[in-house]
PDB file of N, CA and C in Angstrom:
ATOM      1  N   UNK A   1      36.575  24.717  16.271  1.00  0.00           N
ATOM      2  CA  UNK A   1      35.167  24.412  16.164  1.00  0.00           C
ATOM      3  C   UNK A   1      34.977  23.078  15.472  1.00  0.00           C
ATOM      4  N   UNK A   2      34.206  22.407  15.722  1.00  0.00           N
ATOM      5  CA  UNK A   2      33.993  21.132  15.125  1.00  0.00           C
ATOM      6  C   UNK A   2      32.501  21.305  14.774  1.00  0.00           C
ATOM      7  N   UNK A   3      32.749  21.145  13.396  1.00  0.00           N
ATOM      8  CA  UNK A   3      31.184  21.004  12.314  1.00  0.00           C
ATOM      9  C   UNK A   3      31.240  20.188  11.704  1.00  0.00           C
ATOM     10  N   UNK A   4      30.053  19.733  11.514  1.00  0.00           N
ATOM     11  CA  UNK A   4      29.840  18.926  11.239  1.00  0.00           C
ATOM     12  C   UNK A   4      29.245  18.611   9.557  1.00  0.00           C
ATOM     13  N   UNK A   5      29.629  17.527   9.101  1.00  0.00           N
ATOM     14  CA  UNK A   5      29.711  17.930   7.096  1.00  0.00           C
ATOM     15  C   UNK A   5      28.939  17.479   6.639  1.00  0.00           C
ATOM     16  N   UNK A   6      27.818  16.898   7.425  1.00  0.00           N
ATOM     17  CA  UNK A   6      26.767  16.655   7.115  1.00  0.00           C
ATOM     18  C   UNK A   6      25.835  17.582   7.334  1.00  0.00           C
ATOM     19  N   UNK A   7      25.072  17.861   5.836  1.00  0.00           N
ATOM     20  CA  UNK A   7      23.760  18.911   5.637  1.00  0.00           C
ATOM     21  C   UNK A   7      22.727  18.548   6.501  1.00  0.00           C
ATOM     22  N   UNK A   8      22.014  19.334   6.852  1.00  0.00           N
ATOM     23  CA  UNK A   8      20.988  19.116   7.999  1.00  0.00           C
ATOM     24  C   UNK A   8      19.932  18.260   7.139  1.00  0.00           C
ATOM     25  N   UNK A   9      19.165  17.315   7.399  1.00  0.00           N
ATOM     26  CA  UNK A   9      17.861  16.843   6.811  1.00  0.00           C
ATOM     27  C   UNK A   9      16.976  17.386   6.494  1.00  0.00           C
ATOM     28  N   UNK A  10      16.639  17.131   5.090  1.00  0.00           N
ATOM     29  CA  UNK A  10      15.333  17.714   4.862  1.00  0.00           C
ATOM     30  C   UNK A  10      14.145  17.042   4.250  1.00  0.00           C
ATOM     31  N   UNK A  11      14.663  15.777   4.863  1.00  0.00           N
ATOM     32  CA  UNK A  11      13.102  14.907   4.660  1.00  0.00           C
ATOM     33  C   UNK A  11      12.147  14.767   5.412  1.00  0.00           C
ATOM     34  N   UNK A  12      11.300  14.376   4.478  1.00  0.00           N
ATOM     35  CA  UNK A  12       9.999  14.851   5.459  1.00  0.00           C
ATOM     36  C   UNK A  12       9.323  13.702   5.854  1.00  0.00           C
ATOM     37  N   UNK A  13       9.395  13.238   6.966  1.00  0.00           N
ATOM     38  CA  UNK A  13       8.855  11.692   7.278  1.00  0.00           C
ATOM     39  C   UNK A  13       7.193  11.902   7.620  1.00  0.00           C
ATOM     40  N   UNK A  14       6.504  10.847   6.812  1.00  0.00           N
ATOM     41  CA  UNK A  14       5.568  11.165   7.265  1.00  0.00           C
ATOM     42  C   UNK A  14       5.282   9.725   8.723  1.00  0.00           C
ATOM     43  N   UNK A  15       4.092   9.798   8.794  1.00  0.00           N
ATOM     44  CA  UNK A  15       3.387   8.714  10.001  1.00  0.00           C
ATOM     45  C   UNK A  15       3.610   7.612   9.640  1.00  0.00           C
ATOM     46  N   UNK A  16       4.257   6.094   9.907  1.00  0.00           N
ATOM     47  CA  UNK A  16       4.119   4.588   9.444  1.00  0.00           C
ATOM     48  C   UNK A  16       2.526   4.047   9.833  1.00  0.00           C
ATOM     49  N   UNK A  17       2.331   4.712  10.814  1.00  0.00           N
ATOM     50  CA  UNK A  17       0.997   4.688  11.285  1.00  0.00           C
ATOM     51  C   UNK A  17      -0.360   4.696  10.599  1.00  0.00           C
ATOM     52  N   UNK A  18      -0.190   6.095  10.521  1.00  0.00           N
ATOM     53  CA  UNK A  18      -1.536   6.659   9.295  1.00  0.00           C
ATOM     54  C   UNK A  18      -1.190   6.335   7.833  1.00  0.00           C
ATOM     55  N   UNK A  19       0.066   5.728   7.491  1.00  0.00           N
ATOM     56  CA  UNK A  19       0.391   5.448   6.126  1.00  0.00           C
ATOM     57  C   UNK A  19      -0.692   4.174   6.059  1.00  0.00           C
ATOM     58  N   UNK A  20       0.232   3.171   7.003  1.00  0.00           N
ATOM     59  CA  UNK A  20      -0.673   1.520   7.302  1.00  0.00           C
ATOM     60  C   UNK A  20      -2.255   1.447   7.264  1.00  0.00           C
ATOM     61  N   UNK A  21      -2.903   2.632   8.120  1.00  0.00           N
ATOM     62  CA  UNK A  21      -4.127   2.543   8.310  1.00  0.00           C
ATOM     63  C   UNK A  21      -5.056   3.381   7.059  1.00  0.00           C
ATOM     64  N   UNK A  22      -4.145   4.014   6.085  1.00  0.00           N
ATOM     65  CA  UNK A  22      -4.809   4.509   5.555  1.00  0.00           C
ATOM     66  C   UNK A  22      -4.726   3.513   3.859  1.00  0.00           C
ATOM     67  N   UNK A  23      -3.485   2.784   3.827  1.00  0.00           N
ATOM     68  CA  UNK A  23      -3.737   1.768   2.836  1.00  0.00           C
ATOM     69  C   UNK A  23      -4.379   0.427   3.517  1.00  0.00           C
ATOM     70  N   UNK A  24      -4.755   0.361   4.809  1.00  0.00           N
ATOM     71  CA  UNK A  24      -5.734  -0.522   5.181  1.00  0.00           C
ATOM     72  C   UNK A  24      -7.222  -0.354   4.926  1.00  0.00           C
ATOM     73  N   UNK A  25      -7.464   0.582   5.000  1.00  0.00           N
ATOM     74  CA  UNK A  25      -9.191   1.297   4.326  1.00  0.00           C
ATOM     75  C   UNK A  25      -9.504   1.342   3.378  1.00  0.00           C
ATOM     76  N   UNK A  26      -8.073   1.368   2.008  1.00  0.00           N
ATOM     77  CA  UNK A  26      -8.215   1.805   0.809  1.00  0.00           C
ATOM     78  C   UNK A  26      -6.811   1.475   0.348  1.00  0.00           C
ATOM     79  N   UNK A  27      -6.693   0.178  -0.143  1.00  0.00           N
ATOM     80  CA  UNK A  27      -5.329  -0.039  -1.207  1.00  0.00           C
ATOM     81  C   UNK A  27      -4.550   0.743  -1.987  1.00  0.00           C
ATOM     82  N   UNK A  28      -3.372   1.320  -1.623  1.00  0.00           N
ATOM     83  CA  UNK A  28      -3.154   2.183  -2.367  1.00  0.00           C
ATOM     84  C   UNK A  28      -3.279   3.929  -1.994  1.00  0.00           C
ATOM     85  N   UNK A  29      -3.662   3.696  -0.812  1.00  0.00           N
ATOM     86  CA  UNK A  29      -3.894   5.277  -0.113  1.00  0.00           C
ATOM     87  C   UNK A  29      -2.809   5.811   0.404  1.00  0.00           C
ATOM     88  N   UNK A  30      -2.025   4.633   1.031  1.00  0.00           N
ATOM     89  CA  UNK A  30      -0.916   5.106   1.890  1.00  0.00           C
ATOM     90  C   UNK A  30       0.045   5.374   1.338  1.00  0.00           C
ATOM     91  N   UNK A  31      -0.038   4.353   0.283  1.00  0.00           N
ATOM     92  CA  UNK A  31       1.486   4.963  -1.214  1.00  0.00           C
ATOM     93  C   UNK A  31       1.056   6.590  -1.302  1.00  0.00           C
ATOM     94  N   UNK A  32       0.090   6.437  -1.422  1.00  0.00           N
ATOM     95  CA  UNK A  32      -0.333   8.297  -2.328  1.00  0.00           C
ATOM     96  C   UNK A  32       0.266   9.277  -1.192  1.00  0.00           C
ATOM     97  N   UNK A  33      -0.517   8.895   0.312  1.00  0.00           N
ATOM     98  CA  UNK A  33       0.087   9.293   1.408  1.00  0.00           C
ATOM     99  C   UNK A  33       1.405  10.079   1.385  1.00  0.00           C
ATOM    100  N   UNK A  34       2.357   8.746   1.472  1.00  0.00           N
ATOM    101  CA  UNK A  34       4.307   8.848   1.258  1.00  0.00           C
ATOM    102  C   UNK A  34       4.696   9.603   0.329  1.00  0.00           C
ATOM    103  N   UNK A  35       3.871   9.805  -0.792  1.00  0.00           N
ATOM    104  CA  UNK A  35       4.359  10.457  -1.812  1.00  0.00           C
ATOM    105  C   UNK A  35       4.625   9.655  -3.580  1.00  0.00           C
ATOM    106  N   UNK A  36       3.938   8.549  -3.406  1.00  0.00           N
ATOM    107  CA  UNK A  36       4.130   7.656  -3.916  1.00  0.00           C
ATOM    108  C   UNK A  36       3.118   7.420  -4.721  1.00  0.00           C
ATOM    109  N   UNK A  37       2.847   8.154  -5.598  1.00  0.00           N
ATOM    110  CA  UNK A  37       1.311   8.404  -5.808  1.00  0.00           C
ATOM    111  C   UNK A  37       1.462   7.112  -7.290  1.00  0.00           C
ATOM    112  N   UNK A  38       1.976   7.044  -8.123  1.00  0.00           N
ATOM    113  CA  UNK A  38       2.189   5.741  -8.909  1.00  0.00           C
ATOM    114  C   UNK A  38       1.947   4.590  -8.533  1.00  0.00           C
ATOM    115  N   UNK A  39       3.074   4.308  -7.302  1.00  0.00           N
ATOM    116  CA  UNK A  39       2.547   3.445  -6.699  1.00  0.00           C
ATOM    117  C   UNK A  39       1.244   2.887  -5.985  1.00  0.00           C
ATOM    118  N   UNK A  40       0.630   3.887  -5.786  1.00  0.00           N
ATOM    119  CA  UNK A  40      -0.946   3.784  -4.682  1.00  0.00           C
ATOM    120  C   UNK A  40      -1.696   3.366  -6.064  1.00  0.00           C
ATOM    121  N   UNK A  41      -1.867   4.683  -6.872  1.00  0.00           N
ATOM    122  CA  UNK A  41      -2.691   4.419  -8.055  1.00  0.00           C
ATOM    123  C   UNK A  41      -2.564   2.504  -8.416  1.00  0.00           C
ATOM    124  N   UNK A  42      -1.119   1.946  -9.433  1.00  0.00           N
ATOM    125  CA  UNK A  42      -1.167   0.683  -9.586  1.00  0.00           C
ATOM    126  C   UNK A  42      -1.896  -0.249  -8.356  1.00  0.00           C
ATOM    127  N   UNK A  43      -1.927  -0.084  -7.294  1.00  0.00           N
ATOM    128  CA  UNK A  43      -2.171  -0.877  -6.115  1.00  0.00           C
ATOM    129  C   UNK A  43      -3.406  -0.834  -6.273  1.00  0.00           C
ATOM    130  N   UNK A  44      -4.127   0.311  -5.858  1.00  0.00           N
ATOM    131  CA  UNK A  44      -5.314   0.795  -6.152  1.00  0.00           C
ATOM    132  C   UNK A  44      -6.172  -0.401  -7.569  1.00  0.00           C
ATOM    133  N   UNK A  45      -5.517  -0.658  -8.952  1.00  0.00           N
ATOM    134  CA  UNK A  45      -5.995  -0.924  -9.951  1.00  0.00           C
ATOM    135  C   UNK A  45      -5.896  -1.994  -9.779  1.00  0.00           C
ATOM    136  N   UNK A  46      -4.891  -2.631  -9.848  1.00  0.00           N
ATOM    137  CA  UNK A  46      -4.814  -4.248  -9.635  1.00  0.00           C
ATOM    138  C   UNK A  46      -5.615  -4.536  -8.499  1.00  0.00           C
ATOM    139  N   UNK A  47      -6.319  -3.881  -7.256  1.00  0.00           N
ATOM    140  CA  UNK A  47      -6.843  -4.930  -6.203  1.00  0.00           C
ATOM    141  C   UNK A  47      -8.639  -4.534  -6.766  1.00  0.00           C
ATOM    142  N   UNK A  48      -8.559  -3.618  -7.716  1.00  0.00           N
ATOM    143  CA  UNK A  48      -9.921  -3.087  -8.059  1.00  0.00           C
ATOM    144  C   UNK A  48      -9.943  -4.154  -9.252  1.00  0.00           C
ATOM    145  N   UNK A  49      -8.892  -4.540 -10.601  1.00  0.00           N
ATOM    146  CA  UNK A  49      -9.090  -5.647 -11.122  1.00  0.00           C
ATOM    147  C   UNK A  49      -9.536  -6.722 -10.265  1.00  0.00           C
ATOM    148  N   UNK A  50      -8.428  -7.408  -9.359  1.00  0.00           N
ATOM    149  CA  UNK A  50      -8.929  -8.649  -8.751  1.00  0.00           C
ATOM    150  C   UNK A  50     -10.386  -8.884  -8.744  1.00  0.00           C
ATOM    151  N   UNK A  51     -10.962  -7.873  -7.504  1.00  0.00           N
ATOM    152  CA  UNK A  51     -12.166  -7.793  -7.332  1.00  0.00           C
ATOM    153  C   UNK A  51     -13.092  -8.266  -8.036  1.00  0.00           C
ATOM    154  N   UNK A  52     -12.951  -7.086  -9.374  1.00  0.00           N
ATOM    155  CA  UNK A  52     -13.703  -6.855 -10.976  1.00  0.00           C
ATOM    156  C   UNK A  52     -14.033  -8.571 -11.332  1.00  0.00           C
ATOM    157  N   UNK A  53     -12.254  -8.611 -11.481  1.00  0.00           N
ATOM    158  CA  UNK A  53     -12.741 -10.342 -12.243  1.00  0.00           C
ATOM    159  C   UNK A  53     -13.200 -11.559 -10.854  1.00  0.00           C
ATOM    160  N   UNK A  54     -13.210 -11.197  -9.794  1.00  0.00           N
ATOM    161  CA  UNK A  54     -13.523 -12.318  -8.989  1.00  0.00           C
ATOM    162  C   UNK A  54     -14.920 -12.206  -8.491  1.00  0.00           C
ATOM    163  N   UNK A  55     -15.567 -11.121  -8.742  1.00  0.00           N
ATOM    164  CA  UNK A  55     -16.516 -11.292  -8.538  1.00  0.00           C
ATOM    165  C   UNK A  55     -17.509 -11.289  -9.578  1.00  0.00           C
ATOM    166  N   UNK A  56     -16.754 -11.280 -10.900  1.00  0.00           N
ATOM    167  CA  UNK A  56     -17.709 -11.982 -12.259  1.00  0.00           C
ATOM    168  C   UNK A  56     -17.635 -13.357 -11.674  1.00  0.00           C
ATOM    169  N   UNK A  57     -16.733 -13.744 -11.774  1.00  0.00           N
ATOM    170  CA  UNK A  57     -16.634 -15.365 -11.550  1.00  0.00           C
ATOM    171  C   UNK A  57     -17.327 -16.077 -10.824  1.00  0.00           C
ATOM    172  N   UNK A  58     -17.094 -15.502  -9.400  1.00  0.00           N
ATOM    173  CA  UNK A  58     -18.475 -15.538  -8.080  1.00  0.00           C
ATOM    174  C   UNK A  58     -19.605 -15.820  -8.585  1.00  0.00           C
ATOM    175  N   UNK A  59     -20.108 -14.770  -9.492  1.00  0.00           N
ATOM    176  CA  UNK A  59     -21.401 -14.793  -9.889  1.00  0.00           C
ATOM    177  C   UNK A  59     -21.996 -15.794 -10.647  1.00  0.00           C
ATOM    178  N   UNK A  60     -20.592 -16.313 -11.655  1.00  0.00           N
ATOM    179  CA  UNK A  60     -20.848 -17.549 -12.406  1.00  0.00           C
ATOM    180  C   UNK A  60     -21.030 -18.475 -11.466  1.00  0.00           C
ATOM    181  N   UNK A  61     -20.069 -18.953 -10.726  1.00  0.00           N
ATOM    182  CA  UNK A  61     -20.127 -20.056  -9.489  1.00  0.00           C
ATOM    183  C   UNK A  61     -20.814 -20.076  -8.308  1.00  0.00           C
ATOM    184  N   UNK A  62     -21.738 -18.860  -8.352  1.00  0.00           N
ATOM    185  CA  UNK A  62     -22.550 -19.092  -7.069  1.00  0.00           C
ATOM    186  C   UNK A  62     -21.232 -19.156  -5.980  1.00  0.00           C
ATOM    187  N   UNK A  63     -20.584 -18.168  -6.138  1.00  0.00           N
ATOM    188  CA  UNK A  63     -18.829 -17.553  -5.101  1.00  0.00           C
ATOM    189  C   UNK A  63     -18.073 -18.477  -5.151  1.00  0.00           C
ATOM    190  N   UNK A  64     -17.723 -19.933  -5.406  1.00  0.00           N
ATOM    191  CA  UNK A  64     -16.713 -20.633  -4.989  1.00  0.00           C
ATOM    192  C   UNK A  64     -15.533 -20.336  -6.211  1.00  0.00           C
ATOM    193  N   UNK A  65     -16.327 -19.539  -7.041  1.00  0.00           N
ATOM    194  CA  UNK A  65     -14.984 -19.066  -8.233  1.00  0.00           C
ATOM    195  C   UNK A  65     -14.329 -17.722  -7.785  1.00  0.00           C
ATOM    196  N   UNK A  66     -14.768 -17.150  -7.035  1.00  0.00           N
ATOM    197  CA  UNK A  66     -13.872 -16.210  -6.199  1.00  0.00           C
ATOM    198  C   UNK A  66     -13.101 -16.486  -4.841  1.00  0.00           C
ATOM    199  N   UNK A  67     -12.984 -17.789  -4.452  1.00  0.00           N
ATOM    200  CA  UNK A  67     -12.090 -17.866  -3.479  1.00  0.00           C
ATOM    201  C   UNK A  67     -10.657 -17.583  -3.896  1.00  0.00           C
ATOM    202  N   UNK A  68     -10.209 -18.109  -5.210  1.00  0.00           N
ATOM    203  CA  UNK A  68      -8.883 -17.643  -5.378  1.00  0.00           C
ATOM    204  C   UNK A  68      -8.620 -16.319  -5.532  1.00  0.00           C
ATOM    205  N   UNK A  69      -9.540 -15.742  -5.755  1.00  0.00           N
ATOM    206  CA  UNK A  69      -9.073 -14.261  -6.023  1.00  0.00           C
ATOM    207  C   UNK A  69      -9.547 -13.175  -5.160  1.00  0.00           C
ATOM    208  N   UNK A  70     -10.270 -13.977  -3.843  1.00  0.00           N
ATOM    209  CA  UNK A  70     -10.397 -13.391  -2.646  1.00  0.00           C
ATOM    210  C   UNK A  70      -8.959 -13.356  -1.918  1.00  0.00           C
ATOM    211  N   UNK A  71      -8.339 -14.506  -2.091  1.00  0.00           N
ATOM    212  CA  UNK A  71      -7.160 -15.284  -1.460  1.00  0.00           C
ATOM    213  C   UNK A  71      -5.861 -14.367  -2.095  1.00  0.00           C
ATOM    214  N   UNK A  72      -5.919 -14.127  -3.498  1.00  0.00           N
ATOM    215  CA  UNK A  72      -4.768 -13.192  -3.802  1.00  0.00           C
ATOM    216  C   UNK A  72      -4.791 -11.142  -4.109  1.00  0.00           C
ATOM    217  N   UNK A  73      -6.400 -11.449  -3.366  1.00  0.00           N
ATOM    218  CA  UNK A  73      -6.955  -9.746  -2.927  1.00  0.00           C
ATOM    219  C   UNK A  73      -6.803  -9.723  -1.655  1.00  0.00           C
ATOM    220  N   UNK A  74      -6.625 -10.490  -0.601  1.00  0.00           N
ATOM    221  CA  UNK A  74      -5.937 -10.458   0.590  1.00  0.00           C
ATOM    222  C   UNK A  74      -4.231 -10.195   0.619  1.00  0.00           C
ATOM    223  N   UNK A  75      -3.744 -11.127  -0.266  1.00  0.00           N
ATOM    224  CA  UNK A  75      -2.002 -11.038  -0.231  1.00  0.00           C
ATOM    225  C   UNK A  75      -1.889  -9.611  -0.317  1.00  0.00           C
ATOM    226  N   UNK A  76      -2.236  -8.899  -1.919  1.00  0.00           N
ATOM    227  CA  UNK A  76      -1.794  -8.094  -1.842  1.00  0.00           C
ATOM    228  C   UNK A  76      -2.531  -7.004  -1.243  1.00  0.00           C
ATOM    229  N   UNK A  77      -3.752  -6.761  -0.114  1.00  0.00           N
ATOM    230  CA  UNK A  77      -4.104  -5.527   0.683  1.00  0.00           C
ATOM    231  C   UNK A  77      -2.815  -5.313   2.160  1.00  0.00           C
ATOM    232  N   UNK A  78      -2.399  -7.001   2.521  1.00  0.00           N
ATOM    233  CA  UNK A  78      -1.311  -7.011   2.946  1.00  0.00           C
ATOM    234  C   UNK A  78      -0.206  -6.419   2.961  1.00  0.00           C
ATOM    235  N   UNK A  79       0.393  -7.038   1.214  1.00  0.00           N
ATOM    236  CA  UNK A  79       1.228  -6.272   0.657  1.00  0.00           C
ATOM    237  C   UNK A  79       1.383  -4.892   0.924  1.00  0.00           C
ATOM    238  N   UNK A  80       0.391  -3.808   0.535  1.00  0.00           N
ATOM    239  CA  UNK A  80      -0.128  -2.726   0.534  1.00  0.00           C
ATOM    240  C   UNK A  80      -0.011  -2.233   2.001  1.00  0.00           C
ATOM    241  N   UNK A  81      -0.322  -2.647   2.913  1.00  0.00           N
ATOM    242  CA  UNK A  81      -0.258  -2.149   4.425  1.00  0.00           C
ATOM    243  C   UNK A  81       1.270  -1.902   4.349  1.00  0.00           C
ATOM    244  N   UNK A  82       2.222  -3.184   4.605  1.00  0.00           N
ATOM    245  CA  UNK A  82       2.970  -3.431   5.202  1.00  0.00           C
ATOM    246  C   UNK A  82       4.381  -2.294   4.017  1.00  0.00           C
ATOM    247  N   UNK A  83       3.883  -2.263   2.969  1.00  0.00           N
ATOM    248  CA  UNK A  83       4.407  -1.336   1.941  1.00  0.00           C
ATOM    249  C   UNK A  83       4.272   0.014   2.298  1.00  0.00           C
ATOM    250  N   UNK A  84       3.612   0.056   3.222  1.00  0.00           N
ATOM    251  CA  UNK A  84       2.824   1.940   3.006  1.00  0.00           C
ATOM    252  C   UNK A  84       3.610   2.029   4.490  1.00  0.00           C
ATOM    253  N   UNK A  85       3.416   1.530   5.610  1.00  0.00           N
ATOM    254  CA  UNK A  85       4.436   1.575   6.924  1.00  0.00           C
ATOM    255  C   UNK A  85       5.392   1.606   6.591  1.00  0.00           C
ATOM    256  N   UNK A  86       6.024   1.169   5.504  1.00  0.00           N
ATOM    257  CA  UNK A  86       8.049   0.675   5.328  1.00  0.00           C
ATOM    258  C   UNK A  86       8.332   1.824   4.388  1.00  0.00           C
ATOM    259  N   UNK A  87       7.528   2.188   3.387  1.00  0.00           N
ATOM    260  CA  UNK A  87       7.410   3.425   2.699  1.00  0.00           C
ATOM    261  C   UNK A  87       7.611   4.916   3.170  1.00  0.00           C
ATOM    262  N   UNK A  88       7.146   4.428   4.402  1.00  0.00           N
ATOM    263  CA  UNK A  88       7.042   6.402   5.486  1.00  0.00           C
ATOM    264  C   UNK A  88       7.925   6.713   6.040  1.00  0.00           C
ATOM    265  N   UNK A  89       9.267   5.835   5.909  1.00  0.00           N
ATOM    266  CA  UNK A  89      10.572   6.655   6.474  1.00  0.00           C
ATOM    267  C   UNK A  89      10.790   5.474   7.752  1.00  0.00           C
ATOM    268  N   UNK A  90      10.155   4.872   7.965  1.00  0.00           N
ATOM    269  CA  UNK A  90      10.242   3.962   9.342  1.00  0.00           C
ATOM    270  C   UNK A  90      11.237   3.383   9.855  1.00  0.00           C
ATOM    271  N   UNK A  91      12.146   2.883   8.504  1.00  0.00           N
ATOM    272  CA  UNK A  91      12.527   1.990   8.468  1.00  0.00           C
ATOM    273  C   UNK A  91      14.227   2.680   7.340  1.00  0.00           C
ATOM    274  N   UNK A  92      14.164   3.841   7.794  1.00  0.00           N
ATOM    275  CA  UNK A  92      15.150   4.398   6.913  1.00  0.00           C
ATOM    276  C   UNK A  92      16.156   5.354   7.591  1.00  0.00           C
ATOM    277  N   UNK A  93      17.411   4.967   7.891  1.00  0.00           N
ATOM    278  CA  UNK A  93      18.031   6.014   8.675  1.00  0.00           C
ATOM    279  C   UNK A  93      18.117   7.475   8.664  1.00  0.00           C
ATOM    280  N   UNK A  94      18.353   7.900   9.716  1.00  0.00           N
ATOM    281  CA  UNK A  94      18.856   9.604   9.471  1.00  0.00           C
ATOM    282  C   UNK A  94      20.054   9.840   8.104  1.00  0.00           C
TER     283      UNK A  94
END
């Protein structure tokens, strides 16, 4: 008989799909998604800081003081997508 010595899998992959689209709606959703709930939360805070302070600033500048921090609340919702797809098993062998 030939068996095999490897234990059967028992991970649980979720969607790269609904991970992506669901930290696309909401920074930090798709970490929570994967299981990654630390991670979503921090994501979650830092793009809710950005915001916080870029749109005090905005307000001072009549918005041209929030372009930079429109510009690095884009990187990382990016970040966040492309983290939450690579996060769901996608990209991880049997």
């Amino acid at each position: 008989m030939n068996q095999s010595t490897n234990p059967p899998s028992t991970i649980s992959r979720k969607s790269p799909l609904l991970a992506a689209l669901l930290s696309a709606a909401l920074c930090g959703l798709g970490q929570i998604y994967n299981g990654r709930v630390l991670r979503g939360i921090i994501l979650f805070v830092l793009m809710s800081i950005v915001w916080g302070v870029g749109g005090f600033f905005g307000a001072l500048t009549f918005g041209l003081g929030m372009v930079p921090f429109a510009i690095v609340a884009g990187v990382l919702w990016i970040f966040g997508v492309v983290d939450a797809y690579a996060g769901s098993g996608s990209f991880h062998r049997k």
